[in-house]
Protein backbone atom coordinates (compact mmCIF):
# COMPACT_ATOMS: atom_id res chain seq x y z
CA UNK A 1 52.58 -6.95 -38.42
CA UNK A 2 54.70 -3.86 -37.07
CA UNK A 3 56.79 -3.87 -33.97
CA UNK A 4 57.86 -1.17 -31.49
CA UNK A 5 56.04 1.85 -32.94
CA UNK A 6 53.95 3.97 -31.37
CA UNK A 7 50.46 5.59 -31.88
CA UNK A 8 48.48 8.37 -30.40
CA UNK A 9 44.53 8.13 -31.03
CA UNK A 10 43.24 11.84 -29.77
CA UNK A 11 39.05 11.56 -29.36
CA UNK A 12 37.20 8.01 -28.52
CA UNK A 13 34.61 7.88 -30.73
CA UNK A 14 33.66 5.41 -32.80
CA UNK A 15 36.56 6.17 -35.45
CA UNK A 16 38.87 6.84 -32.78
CA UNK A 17 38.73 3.19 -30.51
CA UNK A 18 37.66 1.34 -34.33
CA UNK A 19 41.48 2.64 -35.65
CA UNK A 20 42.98 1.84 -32.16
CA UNK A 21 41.96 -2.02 -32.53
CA UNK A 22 42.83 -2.13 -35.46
CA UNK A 23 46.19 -0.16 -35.48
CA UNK A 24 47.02 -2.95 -32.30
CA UNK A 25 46.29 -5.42 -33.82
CA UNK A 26 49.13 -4.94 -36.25
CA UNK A 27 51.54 -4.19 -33.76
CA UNK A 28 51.54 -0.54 -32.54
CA UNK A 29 51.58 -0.01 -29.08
CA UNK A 30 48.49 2.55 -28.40
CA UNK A 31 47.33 5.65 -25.87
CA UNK A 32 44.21 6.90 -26.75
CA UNK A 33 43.14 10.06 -24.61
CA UNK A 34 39.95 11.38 -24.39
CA UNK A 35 38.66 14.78 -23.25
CA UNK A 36 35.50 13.45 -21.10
CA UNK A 37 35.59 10.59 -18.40
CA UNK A 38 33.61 8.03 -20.52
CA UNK A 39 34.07 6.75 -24.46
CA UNK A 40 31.35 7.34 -27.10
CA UNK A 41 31.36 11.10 -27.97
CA UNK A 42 28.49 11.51 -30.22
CA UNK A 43 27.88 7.96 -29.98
CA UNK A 44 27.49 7.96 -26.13
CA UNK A 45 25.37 7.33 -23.45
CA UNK A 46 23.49 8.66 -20.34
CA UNK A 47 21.43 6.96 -17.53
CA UNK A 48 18.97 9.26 -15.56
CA UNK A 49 16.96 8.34 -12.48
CA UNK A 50 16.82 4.68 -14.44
CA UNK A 51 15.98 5.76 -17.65
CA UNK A 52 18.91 4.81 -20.38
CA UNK A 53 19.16 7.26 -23.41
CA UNK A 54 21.57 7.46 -26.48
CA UNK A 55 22.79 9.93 -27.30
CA UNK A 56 23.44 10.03 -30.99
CA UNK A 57 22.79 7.09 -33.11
CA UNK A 58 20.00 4.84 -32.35
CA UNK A 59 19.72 2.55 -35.03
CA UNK A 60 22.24 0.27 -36.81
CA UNK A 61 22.12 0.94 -40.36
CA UNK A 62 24.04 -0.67 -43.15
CA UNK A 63 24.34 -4.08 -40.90
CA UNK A 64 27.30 -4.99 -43.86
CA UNK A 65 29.57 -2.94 -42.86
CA UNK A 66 29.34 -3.22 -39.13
CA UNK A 67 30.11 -7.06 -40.39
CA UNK A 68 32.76 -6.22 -42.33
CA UNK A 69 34.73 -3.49 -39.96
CA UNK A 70 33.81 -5.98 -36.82
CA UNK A 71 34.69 -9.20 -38.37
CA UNK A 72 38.85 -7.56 -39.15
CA UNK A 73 39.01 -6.66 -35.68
CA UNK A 74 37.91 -10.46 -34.31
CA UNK A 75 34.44 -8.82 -32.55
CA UNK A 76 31.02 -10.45 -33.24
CA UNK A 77 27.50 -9.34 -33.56
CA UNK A 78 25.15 -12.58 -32.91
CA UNK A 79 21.73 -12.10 -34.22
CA UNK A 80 19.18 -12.67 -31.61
CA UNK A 81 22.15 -11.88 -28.73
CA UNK A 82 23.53 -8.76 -29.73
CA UNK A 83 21.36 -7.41 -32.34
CA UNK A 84 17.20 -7.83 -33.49
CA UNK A 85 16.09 -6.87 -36.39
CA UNK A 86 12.93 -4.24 -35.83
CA UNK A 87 9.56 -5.28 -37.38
CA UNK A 88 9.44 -1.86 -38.15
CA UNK A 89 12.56 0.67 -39.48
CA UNK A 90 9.95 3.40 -38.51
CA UNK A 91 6.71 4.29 -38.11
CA UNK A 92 5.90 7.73 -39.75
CA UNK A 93 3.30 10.12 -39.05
CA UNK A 94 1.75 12.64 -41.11
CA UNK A 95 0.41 15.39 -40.72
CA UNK A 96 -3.46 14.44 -41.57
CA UNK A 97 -3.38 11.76 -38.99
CA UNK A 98 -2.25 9.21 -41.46
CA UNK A 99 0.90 6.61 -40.71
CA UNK A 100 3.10 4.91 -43.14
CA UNK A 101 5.28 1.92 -41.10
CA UNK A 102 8.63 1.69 -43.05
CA UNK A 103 9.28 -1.85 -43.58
CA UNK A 104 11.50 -4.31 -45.45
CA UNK A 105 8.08 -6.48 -45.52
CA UNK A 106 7.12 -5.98 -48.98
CA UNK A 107 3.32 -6.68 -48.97
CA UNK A 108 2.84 -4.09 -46.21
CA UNK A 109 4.32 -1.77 -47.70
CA UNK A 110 2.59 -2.46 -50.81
CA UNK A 111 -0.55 -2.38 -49.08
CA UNK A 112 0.24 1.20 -47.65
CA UNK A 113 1.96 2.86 -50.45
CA UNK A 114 -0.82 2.23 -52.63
CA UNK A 115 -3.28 4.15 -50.26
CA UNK A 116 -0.79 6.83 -50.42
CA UNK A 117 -1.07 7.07 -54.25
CA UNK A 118 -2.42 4.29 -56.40
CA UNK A 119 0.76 2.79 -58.56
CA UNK A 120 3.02 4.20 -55.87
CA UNK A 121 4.54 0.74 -54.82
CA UNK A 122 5.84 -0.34 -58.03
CA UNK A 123 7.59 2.67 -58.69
CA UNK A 124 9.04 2.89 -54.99
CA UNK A 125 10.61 -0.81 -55.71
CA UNK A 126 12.28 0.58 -58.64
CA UNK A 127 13.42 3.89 -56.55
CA UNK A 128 14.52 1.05 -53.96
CA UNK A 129 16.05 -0.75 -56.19
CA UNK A 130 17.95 2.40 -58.00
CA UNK A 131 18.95 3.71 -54.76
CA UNK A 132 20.41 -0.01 -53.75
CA UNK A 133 22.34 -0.33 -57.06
CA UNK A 134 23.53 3.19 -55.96
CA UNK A 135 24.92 2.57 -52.71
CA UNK A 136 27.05 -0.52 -54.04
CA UNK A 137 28.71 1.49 -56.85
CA UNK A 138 29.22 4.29 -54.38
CA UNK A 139 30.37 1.80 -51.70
CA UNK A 140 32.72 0.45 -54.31
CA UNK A 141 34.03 3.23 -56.25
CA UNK A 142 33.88 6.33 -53.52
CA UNK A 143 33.11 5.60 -49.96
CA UNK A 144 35.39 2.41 -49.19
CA UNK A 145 38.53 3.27 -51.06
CA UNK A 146 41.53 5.75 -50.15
CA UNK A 147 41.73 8.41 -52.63
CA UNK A 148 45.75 9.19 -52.72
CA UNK A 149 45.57 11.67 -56.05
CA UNK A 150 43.42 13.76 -57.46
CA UNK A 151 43.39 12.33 -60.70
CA UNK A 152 42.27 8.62 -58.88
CA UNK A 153 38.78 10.75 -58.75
CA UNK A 154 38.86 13.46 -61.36
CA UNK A 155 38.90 11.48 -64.71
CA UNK A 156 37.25 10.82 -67.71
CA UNK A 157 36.05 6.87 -66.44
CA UNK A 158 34.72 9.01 -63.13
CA UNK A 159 32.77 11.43 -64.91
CA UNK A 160 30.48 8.75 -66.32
CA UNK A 161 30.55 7.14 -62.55
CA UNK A 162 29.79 10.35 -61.24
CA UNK A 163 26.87 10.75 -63.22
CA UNK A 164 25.71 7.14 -62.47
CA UNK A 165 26.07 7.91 -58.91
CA UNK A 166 23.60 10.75 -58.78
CA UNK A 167 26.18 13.80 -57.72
CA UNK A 168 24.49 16.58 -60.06
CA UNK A 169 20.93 16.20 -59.44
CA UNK A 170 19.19 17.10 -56.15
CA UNK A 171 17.58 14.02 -54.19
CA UNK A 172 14.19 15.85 -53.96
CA UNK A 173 14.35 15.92 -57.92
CA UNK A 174 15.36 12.59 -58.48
CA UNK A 175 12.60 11.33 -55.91
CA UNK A 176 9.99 13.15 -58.14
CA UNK A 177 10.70 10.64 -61.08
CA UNK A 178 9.04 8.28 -59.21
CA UNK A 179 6.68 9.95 -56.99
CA UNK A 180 3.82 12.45 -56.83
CA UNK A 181 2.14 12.37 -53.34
CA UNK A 182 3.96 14.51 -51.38
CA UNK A 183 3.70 12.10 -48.44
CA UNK A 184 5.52 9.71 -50.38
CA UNK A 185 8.21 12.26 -51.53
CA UNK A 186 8.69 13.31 -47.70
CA UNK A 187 9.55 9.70 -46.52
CA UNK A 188 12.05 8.30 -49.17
CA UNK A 189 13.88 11.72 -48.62
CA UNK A 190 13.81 13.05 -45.31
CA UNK A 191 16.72 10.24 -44.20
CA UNK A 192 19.19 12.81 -45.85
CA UNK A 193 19.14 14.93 -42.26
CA UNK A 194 21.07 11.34 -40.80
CA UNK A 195 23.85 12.85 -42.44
CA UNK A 196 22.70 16.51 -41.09
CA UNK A 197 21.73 17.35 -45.20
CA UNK A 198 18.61 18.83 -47.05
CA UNK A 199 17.05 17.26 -49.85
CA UNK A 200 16.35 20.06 -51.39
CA UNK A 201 20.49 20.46 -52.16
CA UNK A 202 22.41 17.40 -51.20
CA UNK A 203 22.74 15.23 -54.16
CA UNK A 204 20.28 12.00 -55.24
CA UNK A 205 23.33 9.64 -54.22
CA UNK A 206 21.48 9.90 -50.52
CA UNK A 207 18.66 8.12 -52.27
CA UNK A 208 20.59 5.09 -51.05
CA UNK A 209 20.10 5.71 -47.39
CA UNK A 210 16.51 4.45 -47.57
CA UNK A 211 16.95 2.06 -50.35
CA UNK A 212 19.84 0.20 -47.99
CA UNK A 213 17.34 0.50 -44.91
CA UNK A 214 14.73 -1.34 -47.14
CA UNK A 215 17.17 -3.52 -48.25
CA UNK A 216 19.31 -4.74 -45.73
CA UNK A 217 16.99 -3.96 -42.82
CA UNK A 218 17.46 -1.74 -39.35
CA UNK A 219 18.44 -3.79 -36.08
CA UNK A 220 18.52 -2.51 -32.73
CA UNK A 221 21.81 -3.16 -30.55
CA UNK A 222 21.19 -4.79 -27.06
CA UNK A 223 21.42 -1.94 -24.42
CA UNK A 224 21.33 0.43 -26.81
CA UNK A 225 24.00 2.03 -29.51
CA UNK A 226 26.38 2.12 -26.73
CA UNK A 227 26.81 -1.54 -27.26
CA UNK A 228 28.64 -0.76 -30.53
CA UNK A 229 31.29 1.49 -28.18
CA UNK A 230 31.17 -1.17 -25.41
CA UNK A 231 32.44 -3.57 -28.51
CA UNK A 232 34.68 -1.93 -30.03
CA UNK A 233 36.70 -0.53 -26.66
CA UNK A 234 36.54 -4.17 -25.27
CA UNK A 235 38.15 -5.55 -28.29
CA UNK A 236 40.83 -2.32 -28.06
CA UNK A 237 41.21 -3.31 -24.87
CA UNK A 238 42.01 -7.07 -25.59
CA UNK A 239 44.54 -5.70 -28.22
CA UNK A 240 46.13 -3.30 -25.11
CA UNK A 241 44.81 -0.24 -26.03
CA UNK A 242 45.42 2.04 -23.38
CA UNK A 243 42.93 4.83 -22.62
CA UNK A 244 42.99 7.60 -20.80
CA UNK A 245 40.32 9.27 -19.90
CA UNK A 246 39.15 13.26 -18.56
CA UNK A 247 42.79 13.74 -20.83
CA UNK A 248 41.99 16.56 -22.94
CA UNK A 249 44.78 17.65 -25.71
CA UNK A 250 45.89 20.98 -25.53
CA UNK A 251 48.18 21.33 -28.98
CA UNK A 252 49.95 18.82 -31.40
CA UNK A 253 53.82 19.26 -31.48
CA UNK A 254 55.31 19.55 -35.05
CA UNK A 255 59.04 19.42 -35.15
CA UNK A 256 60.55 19.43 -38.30
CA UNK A 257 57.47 18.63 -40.20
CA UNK A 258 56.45 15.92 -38.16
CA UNK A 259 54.06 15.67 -35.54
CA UNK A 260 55.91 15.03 -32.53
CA UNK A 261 53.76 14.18 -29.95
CA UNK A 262 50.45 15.79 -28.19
CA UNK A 263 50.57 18.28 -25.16
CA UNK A 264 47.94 17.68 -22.77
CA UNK A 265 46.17 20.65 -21.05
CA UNK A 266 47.80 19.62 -17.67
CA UNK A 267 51.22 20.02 -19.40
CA UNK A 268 51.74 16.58 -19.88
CA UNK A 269 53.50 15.64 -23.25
CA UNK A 270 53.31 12.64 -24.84
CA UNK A 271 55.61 11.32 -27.71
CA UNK A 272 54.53 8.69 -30.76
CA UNK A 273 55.35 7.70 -34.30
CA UNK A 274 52.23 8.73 -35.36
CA UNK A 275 49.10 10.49 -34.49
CA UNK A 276 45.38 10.06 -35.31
CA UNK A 277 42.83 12.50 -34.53
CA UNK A 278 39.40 11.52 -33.93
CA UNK A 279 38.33 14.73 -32.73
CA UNK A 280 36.42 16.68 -35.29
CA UNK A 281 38.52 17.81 -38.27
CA UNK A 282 37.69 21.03 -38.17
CA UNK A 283 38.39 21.81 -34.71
CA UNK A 284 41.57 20.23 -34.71
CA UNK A 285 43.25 22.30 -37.60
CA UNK A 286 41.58 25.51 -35.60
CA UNK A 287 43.04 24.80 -32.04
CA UNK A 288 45.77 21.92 -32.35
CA UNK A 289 47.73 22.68 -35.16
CA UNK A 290 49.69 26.08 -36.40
CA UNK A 291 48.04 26.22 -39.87
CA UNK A 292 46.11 29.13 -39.81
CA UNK A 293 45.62 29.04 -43.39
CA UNK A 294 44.31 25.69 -43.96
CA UNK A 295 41.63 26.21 -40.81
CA UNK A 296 40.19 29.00 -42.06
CA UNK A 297 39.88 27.55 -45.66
CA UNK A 298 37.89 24.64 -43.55
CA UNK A 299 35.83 27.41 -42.24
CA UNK A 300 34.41 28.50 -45.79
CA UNK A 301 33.23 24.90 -46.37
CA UNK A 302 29.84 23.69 -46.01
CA UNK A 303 28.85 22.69 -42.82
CA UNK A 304 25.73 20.15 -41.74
CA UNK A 305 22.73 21.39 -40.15
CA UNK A 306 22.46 20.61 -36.15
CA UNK A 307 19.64 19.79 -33.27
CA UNK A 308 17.56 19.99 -30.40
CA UNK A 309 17.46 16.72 -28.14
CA UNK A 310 15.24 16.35 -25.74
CA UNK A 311 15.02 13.78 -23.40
CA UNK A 312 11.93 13.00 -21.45
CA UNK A 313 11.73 10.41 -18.69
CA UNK A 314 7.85 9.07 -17.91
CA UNK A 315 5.88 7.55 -15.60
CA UNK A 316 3.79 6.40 -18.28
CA UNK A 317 4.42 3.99 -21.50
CA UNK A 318 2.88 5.49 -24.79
CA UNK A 319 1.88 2.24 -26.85
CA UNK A 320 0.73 5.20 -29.32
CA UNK A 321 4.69 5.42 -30.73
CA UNK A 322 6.74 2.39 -32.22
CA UNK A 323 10.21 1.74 -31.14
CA UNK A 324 11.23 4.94 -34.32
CA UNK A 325 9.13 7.37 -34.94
CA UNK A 326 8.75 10.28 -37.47
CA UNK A 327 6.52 13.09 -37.37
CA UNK A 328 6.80 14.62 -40.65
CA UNK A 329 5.11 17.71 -40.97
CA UNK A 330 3.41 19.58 -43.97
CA UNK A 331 5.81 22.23 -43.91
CA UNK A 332 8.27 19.77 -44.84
CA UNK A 333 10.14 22.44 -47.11
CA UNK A 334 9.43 25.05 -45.24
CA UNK A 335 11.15 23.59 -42.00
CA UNK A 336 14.17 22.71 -44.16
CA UNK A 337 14.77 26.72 -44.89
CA UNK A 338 14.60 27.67 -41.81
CA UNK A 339 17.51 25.36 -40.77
CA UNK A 340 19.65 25.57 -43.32
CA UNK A 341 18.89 29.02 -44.83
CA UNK A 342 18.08 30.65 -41.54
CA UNK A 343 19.94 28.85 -39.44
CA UNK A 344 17.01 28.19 -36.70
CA UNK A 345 13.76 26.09 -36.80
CA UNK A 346 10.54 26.11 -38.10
CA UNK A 347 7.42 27.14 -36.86
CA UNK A 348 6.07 23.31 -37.67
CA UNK A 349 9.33 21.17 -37.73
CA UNK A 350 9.22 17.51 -38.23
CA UNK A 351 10.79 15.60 -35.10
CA UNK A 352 12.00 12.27 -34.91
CA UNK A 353 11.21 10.19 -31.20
CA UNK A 354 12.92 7.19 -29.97
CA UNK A 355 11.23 4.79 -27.77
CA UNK A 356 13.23 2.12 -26.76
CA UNK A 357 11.22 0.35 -23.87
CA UNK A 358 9.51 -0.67 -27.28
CA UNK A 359 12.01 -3.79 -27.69
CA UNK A 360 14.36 -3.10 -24.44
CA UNK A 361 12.41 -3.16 -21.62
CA UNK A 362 15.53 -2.15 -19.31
CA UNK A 363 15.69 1.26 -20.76
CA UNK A 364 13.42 2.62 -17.94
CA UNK A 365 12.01 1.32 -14.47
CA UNK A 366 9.40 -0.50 -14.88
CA UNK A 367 6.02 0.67 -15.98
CA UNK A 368 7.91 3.75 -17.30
CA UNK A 369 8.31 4.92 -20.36
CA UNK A 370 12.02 6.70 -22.17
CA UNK A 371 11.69 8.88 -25.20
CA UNK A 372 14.04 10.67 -26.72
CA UNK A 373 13.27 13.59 -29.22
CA UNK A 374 15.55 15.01 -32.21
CA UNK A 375 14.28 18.30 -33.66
CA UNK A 376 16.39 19.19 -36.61
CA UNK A 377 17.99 23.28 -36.37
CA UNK A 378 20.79 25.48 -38.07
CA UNK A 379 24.09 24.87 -36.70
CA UNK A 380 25.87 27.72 -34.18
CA UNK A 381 26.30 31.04 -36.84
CA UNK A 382 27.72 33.71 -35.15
CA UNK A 383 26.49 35.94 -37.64
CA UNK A 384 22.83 34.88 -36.91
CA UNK A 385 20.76 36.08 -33.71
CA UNK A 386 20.46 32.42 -32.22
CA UNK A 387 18.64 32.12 -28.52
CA UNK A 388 19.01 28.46 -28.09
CA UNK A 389 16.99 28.58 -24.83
CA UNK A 390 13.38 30.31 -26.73
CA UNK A 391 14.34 27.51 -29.75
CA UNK A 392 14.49 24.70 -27.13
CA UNK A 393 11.59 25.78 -25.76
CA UNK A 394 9.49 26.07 -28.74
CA UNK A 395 10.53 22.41 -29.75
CA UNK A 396 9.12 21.19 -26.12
CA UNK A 397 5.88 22.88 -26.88
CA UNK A 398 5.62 22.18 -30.61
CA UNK A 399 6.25 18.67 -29.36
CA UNK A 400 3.66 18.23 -26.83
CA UNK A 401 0.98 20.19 -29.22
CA UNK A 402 1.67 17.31 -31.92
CA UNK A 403 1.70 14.54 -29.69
CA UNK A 404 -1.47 15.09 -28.55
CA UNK A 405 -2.88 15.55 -31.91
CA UNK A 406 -1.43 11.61 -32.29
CA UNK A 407 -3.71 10.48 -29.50
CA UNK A 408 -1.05 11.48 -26.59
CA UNK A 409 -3.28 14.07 -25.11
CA UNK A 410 -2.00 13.63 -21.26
CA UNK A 411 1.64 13.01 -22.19
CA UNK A 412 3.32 16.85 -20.36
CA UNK A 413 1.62 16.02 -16.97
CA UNK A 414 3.39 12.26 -17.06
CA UNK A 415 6.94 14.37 -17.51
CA UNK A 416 8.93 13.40 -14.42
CA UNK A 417 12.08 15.27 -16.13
CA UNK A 418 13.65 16.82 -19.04
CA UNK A 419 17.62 16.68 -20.40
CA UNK A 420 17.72 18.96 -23.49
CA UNK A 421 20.80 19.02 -25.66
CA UNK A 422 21.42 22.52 -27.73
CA UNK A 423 23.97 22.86 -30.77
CA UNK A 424 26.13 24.91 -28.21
CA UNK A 425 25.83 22.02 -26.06
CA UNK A 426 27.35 20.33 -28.83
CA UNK A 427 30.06 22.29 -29.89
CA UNK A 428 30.83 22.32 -25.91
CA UNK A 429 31.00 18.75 -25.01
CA UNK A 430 32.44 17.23 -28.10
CA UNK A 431 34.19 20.15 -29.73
CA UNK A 432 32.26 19.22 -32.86
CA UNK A 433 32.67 22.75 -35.13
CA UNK A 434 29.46 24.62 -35.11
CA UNK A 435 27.46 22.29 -33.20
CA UNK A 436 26.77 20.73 -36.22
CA UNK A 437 26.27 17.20 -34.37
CA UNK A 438 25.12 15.40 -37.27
CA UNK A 439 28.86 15.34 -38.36
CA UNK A 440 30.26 19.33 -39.16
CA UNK A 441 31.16 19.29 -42.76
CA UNK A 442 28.39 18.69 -45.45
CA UNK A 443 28.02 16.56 -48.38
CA UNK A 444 28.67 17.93 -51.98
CA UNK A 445 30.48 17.11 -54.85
CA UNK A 446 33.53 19.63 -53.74
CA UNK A 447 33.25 17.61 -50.30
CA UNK A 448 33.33 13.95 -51.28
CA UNK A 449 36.13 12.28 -52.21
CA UNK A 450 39.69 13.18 -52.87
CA UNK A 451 37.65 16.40 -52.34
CA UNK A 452 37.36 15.89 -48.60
CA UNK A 453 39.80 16.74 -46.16
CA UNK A 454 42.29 14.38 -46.13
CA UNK A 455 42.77 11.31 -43.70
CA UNK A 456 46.00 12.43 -43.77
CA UNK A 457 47.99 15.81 -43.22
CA UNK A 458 49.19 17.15 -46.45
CA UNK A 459 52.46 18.26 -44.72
CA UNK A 460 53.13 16.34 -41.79
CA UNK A 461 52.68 12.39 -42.92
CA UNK A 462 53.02 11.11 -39.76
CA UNK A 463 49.68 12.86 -38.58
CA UNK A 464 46.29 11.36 -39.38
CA UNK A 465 42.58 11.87 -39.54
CA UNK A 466 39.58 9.58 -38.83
CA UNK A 467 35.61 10.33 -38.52
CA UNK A 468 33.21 12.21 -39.85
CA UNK A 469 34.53 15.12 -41.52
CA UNK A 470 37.72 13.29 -43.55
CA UNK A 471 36.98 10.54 -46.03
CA UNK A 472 34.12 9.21 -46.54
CA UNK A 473 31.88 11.32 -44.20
CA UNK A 474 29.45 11.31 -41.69
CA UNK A 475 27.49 8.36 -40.01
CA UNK A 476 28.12 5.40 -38.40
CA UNK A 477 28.68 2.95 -41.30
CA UNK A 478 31.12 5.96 -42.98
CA UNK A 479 33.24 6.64 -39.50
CA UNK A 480 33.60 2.55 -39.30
CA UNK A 481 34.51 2.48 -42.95
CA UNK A 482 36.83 5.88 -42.29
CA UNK A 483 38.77 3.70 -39.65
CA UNK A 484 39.52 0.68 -41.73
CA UNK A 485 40.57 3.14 -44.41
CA UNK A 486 42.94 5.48 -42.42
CA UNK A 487 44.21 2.04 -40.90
CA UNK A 488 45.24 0.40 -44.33
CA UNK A 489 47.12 4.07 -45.04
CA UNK A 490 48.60 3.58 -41.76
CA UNK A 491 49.81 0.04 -42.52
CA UNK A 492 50.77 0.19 -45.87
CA UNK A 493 53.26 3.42 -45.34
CA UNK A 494 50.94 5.35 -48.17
């Protein structure tokens, strides 16, 4: 436990109000100021004309570590209060009219998988199975540890691991070892955009997104993902967090190689012990800090792909779409390019739709229906002729044209309004680099690890990092485990 210091959290995300609780918990005394007038960032909220949406996240993956980060910081998650497992991780829908329901229910998916292509089960167990064994070496050996070397990662022992862990071969080439229906290829891969990647060039460790989905199961959160914030800021709270809200930070103060304290852009200035940013990595090297030299460096890295949300509100409820949805499209490849080579989207991009009335029957008036749309694009490129307005509007129609290929043929009359969400919408509300809302840096080898940037400044010690672009990465699960991590560094002085 440590007394009478003081800590500045800058962003309330998820990372952000996860390493306030816990850094109160042990004693400091804690502001936390965020930009907007409500918590969440990419994890937040919005409630229109009755209809509740999320914004980000709408599914709790990886349950263990939820467990794991909630349980050190005294907050529960009751099973059949808080969360429900779905029946269901997904339903997805092909092109041909066909629909594969992703489930940890093993003779379903048997059943379906062998339509798909006969012997297709077996092998999927052992790419389940692989991709399981995957995640808890990577869990163990890369994701929930502090790297404070380079030579903790770059060894001779982690050149073997490295290997066992998938880092050199593609995901779409590892998935072909045990597939050959493309249909089958399409839905153990396509989970790499959760992290805003490709298949087609982030490495075969993401083979362990699905494999822990069919493992450990999916649950829905009560009220939506919010619930996690609501959670985590009530146990902050409990701890006497205080937050401070429509606060945006202007500049961190360095004074002789320390970080000082934050200036707020009402000229407010505010002293600590330490800081911890939670606003995106990127963004804070580029407009909080004076090193010029490391931000542009961060701007030759790779950066995640971005997207188009739409939300719809109806007066109508769809029973034709399961509480997750994926419309995966034949131009799976194709669509990919376009994001990441182009920097736009595809003439036939696959979507993803929540419906959440599906098990929360709150999340509209009654009789009405909520759906919320995610249409993968490139991120913001200057250097690209991007109109975000013709893009958004070719995912609306795109969107109605396949839904009423699924059976949905009334579905753009029953429209009482649309929200849409661009990457400059991103980059705007949240400051996230790019847009790139999935989380801005990529995944790669040279961006894993000791590789990533830092959860802590290289020069000023008392300054900190937490989130998605510092160690481990992007998601939920990795932005939970990024806060326990940057929390132990914190409390151990390292």
């Amino acid at each position: 436990m440590i007394d009478n210091k003081s800590a500045i959290i800058i962003g309330a995300g998820v990372g952000g109000i996860a390493t306030a609780a816990y850094l109160a918990r042990n004693g400091y005394s804690v502001d936390l100021f965020e930009k907007n007038s409500a918590a969440g960032g990419r994890c937040g909220q919005l409630i229109h004309q009755g209809h509740r949406f999320d914004l980000g996240a709408t599914m709790m993956l990886m349950p263990a570590i939820y467990n794991e980060v909630f349980g050190e910081l005294g907050i529960r998650l009751e099973e059949g209060a808080d969360i429900f497992p779905l029946k269901n991780l997904y339903t997805i829908h092909f092109d041909d009219g066909n629909r594969l329901e992703f489930t940890t229910d093993k003779e379903r998916m048997k059943q379906q998988v062998e339509k798909i292509e006969k012997g297709g089960f077996e092998r999927s167990e052992k790419y389940v199975a692989e991709g399981y064994r995957i995640f808890r070496l990577g869990m163990d050996k890369l994701i929930a540890r502090n790297f404070y070397s380079l030579f903790q990662m770059v060894n001779f022992r982690n050149a073997e691991l490295l290997m066992k862990l998938k880092v050199f071969t593609t995901n779409w080439r590892y998935a072909r070892r045990f597939f050959s229906h493309n249909h089958l290829m399409m839905a153990y891969t396509f989970q790499n955009i959760y992290v805003g990647q490709s298949p087609f060039n982030s490495p075969a460790l993401f083979a362990m997104v699905p494999a822990a989905e069919l493992t450990e199961g999916s649950y829905f959160v009560r009220g939506g993902m919010f619930g996690i914030i609501s959670k985590l800021k009530s146990a902050a709270e409990a701890e006497g967090v205080r937050f401070h809200f429509n606060s945006p930070v202007k500049e961190i103060k360095i004074d002789n190689q320390r970080a000082e304290g934050i200036l707020l852009e009402d000229g407010s200035y505010v002293k600590a012990d330490i800081i911890v940013a939670n606003a995106d990595l990127p963004y804070v090297y580029r407009q909080m800090l004076p090193d010029k030299r490391k931000s542009r460096h961060l701007d030759r890295l790779k950066y995640s792909c971005s997207a188009v949300c739409l939300h719809w509100g109806l007066d109508k409820v769809y029973p034709q779409l399961d509480h997750h949805n994926v419309f995966l499209s034949d131009g799976f490849k194709d669509g990919l390019d376009r994001i990441f080579k182009d920097k736009t989207m595809g003439d036939y991009p696959s979507f993803y739709v929540h419906a959440p009335v599906r098990s929360d029957p709150g999340a509209a008036p009654e009789g009405h229906d909520t759906l919320s749309f995610v249409v993968g694009t490139g991120h913001v490129d200057k250097k690209k002729k991007q109109d975000w307005e013709a893009i958004k509007k070719r995912a609306h129609d795109y969107i109605i044209e396949r839904l009423r290929k699924a059976g949905l043929e009334d579905i753009e009359k029953h429209i009482r309004f649309e929200l849409a969400y661009t990457p400059e919408n991103w980059e705007t509300a949240c400051n996230v680099s790019r847009g790139s809302v999935f989380g801005s840096l990529g995944h790669n080898i040279l961006q894993m690890g000791y590789f990533r940037p830092h959860n802590r400044h290289d020069r000023y010690h008392n300054l900190y990092f937490v989130g998605g672009s510092t160690h481990p990465g992007n998601g939920i699960p990795n932005i939970l485990m990024s806060a326990k991590l940057v929390s132990e560094r914190i409390l151990s002085g390292k």
